[in-house]
N, C-alpha and C. Protein backbone atom coordinates (compact mmCIF):
# COMPACT_ATOMS: atom_id res chain seq x y z
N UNK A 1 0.82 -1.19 0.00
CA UNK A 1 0.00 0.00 0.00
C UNK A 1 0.87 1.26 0.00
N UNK A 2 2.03 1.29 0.51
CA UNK A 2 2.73 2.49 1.24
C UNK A 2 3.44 3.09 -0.28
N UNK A 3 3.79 1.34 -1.34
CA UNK A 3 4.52 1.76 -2.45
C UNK A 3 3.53 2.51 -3.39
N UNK A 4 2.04 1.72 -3.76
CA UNK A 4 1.40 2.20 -4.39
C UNK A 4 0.92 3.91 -4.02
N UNK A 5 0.89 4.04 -2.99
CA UNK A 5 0.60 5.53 -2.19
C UNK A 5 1.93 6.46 -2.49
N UNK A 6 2.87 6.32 -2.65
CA UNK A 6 4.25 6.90 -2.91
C UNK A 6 4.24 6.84 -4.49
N UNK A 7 4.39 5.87 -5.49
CA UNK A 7 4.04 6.00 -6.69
C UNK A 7 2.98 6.71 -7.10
N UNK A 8 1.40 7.02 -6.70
CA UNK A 8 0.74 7.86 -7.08
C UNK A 8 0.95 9.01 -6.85
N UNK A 9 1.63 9.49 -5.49
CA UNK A 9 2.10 10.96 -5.30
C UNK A 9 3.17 11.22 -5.57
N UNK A 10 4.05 10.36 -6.66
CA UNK A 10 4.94 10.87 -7.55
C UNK A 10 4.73 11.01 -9.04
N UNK A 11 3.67 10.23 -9.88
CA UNK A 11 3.14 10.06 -10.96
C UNK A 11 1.93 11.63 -11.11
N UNK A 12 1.47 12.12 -9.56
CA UNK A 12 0.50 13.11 -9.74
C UNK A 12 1.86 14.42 -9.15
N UNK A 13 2.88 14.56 -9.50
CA UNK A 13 3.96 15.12 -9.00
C UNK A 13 3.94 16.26 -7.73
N UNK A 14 3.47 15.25 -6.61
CA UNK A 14 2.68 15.62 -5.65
C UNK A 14 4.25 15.66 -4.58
N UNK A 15 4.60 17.01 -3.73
CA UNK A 15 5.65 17.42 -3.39
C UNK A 15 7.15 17.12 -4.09
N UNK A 16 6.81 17.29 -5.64
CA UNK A 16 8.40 17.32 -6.09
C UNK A 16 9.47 16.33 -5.57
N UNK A 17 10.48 16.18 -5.40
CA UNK A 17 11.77 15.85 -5.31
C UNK A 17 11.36 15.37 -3.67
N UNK A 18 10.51 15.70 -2.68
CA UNK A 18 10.21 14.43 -1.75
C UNK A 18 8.90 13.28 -2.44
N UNK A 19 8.59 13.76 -3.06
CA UNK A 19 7.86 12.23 -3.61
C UNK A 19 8.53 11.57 -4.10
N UNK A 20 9.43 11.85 -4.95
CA UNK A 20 10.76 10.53 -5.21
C UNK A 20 11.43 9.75 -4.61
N UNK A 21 11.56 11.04 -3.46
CA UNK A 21 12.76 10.33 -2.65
C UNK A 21 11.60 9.44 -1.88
N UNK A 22 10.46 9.54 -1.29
CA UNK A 22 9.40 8.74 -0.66
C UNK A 22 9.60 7.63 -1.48
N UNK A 23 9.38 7.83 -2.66
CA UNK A 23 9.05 6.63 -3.61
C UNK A 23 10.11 5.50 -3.32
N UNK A 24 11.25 5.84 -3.32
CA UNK A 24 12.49 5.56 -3.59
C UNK A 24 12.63 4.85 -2.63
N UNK A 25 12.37 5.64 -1.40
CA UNK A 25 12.55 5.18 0.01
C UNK A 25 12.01 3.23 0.53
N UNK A 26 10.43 3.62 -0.05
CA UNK A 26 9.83 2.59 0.06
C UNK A 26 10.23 1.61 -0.39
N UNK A 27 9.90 1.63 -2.09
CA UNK A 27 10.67 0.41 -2.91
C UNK A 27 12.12 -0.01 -1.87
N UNK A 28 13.44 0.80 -1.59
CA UNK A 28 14.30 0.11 -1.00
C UNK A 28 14.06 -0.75 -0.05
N UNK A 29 13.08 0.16 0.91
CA UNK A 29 13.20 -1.33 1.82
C UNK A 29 12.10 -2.13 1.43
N UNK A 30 11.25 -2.38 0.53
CA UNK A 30 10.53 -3.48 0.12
C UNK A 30 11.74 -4.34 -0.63
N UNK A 31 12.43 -3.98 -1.41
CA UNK A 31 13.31 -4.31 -2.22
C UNK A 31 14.82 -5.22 -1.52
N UNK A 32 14.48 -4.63 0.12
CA UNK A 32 15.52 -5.82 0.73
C UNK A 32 14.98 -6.86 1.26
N UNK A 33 13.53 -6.70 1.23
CA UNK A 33 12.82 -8.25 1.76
C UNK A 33 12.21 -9.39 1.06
N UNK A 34 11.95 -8.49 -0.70
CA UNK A 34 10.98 -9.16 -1.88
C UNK A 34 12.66 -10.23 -1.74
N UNK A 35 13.41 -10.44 -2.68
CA UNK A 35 14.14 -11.02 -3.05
C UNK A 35 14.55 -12.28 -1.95
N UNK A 36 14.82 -12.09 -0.88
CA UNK A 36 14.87 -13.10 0.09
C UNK A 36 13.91 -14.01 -0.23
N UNK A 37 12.93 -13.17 -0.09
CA UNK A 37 10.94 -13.52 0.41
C UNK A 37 11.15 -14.61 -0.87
N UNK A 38 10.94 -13.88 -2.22
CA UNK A 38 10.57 -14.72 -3.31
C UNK A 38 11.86 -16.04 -3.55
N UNK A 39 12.75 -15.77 -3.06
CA UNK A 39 13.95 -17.09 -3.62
C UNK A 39 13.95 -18.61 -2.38
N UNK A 40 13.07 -17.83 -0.89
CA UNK A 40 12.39 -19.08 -0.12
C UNK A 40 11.32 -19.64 -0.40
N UNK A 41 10.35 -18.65 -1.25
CA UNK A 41 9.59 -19.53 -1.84
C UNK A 41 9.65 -20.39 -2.73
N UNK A 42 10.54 -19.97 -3.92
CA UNK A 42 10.79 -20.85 -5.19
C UNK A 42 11.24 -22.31 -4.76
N UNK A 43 12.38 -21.92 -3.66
CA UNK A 43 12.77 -22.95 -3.08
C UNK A 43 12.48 -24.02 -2.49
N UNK A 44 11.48 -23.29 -1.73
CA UNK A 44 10.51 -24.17 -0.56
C UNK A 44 9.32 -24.59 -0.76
N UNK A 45 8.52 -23.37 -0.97
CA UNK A 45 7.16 -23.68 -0.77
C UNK A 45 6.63 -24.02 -2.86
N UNK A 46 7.54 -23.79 -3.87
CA UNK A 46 6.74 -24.03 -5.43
C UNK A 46 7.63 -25.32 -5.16
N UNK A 47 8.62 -25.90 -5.01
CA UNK A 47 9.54 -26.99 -5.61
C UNK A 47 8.85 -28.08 -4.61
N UNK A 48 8.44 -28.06 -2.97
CA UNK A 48 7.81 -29.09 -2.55
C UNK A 48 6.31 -29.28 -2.98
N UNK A 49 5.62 -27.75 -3.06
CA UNK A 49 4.40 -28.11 -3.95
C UNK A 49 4.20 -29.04 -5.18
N UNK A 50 4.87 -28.61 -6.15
CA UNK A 50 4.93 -28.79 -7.49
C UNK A 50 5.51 -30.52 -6.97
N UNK A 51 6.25 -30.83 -6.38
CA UNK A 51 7.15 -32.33 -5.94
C UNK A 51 6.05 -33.44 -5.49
N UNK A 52 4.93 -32.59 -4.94
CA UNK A 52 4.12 -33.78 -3.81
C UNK A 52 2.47 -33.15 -4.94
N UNK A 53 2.85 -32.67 -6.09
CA UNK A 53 1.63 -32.25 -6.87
C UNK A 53 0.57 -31.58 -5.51
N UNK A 54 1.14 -30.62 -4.90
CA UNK A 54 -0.64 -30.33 -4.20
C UNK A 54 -0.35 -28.60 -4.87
N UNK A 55 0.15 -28.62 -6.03
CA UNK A 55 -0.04 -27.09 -6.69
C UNK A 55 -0.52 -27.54 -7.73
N UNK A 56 -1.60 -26.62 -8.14
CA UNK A 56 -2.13 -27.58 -9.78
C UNK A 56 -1.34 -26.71 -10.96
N UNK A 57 -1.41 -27.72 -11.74
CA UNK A 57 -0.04 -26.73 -13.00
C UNK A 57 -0.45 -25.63 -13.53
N UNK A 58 -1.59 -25.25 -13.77
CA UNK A 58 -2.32 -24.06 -13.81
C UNK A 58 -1.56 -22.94 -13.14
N UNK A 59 -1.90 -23.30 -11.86
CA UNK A 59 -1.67 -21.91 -10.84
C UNK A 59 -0.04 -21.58 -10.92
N UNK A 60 0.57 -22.95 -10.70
CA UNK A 60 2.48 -22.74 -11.38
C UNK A 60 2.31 -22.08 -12.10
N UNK A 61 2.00 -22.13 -13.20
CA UNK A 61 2.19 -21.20 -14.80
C UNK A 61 2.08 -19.66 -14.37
N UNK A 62 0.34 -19.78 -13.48
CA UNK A 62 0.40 -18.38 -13.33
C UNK A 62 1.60 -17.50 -12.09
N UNK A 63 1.87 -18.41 -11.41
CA UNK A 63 2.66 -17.98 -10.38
C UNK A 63 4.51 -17.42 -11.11
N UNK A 64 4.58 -18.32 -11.92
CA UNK A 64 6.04 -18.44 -13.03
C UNK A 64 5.68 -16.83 -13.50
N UNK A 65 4.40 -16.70 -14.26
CA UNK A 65 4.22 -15.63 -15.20
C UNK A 65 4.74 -14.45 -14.45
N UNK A 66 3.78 -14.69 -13.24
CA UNK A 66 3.92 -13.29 -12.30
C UNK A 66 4.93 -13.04 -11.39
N UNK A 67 5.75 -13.96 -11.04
CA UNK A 67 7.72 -13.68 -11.09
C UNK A 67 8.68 -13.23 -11.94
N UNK A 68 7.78 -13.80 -13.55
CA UNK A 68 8.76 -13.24 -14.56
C UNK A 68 8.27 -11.63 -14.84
N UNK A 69 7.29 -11.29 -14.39
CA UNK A 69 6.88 -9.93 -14.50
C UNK A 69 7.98 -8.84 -13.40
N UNK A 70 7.42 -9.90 -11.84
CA UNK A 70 8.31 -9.09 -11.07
C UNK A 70 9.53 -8.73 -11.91
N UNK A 71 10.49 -9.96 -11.47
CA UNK A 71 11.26 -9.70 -12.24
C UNK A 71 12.24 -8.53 -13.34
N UNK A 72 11.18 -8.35 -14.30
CA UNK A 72 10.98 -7.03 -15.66
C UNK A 72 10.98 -5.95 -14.78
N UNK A 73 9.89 -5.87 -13.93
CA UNK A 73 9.84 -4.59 -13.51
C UNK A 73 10.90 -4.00 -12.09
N UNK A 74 11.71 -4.74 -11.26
CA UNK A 74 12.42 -4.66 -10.57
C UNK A 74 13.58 -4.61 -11.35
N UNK A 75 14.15 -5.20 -12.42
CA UNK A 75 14.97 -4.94 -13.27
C UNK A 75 15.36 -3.50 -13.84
N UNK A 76 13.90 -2.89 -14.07
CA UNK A 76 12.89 -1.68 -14.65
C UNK A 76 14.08 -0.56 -13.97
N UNK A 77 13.55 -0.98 -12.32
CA UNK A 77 13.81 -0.05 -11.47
C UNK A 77 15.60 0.03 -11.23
N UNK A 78 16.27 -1.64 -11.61
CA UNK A 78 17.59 -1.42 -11.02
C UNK A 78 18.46 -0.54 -11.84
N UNK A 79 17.98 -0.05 -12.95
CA UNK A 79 18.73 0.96 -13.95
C UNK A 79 19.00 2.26 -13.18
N UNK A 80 19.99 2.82 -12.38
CA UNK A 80 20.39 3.36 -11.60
C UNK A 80 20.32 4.89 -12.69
N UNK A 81 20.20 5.33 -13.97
CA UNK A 81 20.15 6.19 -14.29
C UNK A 81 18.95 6.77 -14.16
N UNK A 82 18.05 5.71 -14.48
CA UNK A 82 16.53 6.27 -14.21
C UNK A 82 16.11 6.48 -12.45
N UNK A 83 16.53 5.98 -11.54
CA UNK A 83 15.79 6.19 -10.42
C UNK A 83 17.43 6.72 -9.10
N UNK A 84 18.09 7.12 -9.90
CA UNK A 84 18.95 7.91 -8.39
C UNK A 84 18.82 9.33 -8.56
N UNK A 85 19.03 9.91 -7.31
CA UNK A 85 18.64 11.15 -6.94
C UNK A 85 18.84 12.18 -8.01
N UNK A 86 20.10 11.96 -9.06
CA UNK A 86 20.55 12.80 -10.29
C UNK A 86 19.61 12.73 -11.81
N UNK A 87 18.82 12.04 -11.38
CA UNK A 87 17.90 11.52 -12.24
C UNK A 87 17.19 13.04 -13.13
N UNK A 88 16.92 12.96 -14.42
CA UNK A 88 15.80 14.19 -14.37
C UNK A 88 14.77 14.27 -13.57
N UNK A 89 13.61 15.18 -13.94
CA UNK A 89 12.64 14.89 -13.42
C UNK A 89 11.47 14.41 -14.31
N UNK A 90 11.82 14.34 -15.37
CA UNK A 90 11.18 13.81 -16.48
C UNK A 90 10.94 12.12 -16.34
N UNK A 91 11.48 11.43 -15.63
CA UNK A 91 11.64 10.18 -15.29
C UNK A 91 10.64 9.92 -14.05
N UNK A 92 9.82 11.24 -13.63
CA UNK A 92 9.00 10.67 -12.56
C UNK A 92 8.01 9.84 -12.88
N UNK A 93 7.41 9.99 -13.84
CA UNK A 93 6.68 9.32 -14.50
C UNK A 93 6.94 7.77 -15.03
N UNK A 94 7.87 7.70 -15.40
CA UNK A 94 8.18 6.33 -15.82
C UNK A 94 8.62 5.60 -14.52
N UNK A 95 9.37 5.99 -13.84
CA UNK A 95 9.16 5.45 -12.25
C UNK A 95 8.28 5.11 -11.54
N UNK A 96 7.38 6.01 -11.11
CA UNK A 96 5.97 5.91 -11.20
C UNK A 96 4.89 4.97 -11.32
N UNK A 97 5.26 4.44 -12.88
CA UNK A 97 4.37 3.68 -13.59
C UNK A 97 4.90 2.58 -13.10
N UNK A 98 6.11 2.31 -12.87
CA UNK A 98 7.24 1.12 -12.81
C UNK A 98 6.44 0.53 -11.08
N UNK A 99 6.99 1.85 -10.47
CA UNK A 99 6.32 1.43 -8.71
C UNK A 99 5.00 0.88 -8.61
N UNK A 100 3.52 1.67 -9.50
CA UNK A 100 2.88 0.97 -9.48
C UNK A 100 2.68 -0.40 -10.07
N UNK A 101 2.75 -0.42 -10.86
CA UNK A 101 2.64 -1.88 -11.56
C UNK A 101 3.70 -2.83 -10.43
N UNK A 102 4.62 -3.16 -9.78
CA UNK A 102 5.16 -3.67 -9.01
C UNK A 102 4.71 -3.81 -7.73
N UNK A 103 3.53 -2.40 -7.33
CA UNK A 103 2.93 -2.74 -6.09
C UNK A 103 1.55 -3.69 -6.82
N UNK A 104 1.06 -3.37 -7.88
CA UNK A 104 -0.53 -3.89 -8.44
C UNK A 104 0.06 -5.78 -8.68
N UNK A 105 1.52 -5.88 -9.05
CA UNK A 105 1.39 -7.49 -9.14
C UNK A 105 1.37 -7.94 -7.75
N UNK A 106 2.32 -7.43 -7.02
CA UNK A 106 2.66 -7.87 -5.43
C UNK A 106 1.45 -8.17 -4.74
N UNK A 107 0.72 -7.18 -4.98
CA UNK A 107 -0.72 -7.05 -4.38
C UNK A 107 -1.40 -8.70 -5.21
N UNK A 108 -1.67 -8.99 -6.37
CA UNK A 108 -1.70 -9.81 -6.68
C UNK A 108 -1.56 -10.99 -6.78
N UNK A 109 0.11 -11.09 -6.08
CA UNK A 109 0.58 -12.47 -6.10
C UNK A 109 0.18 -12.38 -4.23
N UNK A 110 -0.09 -11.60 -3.74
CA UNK A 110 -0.04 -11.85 -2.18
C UNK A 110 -1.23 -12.70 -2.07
N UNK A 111 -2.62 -12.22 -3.00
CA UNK A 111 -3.67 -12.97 -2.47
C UNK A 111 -3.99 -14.12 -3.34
N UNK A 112 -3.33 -14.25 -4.49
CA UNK A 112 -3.21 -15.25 -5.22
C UNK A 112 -2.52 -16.65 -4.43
N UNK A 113 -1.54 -16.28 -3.69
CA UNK A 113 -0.57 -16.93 -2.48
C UNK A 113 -1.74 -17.23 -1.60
N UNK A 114 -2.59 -16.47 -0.61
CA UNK A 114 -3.56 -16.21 0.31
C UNK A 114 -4.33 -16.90 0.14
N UNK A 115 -5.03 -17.33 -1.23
CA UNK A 115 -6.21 -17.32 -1.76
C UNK A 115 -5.92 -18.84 -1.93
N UNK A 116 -4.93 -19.46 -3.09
CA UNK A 116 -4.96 -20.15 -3.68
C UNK A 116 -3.82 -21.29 -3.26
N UNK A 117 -2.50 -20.87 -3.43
CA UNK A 117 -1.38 -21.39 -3.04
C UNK A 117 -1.07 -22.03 -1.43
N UNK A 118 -1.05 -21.33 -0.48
CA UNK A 118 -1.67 -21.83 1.11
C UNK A 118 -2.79 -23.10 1.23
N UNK A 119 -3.59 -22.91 0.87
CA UNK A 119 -4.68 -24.21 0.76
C UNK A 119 -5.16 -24.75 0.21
N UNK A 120 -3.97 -24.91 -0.66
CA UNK A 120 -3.35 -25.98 -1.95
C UNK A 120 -2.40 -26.68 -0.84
N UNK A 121 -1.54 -26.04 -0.15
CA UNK A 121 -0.17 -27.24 0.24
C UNK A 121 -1.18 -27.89 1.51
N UNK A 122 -1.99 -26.88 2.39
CA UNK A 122 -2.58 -27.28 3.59
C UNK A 122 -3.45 -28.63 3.25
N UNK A 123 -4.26 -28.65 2.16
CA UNK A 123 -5.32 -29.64 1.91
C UNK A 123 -4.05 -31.18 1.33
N UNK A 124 -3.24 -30.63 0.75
CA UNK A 124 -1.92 -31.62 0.34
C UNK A 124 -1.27 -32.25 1.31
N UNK A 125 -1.14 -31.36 3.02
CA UNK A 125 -0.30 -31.88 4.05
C UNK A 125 -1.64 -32.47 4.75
N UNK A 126 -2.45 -32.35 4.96
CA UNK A 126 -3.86 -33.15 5.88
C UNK A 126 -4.68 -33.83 4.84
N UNK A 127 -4.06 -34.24 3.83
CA UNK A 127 -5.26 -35.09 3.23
C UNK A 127 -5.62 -36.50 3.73
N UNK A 128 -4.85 -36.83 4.76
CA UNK A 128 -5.13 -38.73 5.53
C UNK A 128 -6.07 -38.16 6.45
């Protein structure tokens, strides 16, 4: 919420040069926990799913899709010309667009995870 709220009040260029740095702010520290977060899951929770089948291949595909998105768009952001402080300001916008779409999948894969993925493995570990 905090990223998508920081990306809109930099996309509506809402306090200048502190909405960036807000923006900026956020993504970093989301940006030191996504990568952990997502490489224990791949690890743990898609490779024993997918191993003991209690993920249906469906939802893999969609889960793959929407990592390879992350992915693009965290990539988006690691281009250090477009998002450090020396940046134009012409780039708020494309930043912006970048933050949201990265908070709109996250948001996505959280309840897709919530929704779908969680009680998929739960109904897989208590099915006796």
């Amino acid at each position: 919420m905090q990223l998508a709220f920081a990306a809109t009040n930099l996309a509506a260029d809402q306090g200048g040069d502190t909405a960036k740095q807000r923006a900026l702010e956020v993504w970093d520290e989301l940006r030191r926990d996504l990568w952990p977060h997502l490489q224990i899951e791949e690890e743990l929770v898609f490779s024993w799913g997918e191993t003991h089948h209690a993920i249906p291949a469906a939802l893999l595909d969609s889960l793959k899709t929407e990592r390879e998105e992350l992915h693009k768009l965290v990539a988006a952001l690691a281009v250090p010309s477009q998002v450090d402080d020396e940046a134009p300001s012409e780039n708020r916008g494309a930043i912006a667009r970048t933050l949201l779409a990265l908070a709109q999948t996250l948001d996505s894969h959280v309840e897709r995870y919530d929704g779908e993925v969680l009680p998929s493995i739960l109904r897989a570990l208590f099915r006796r």
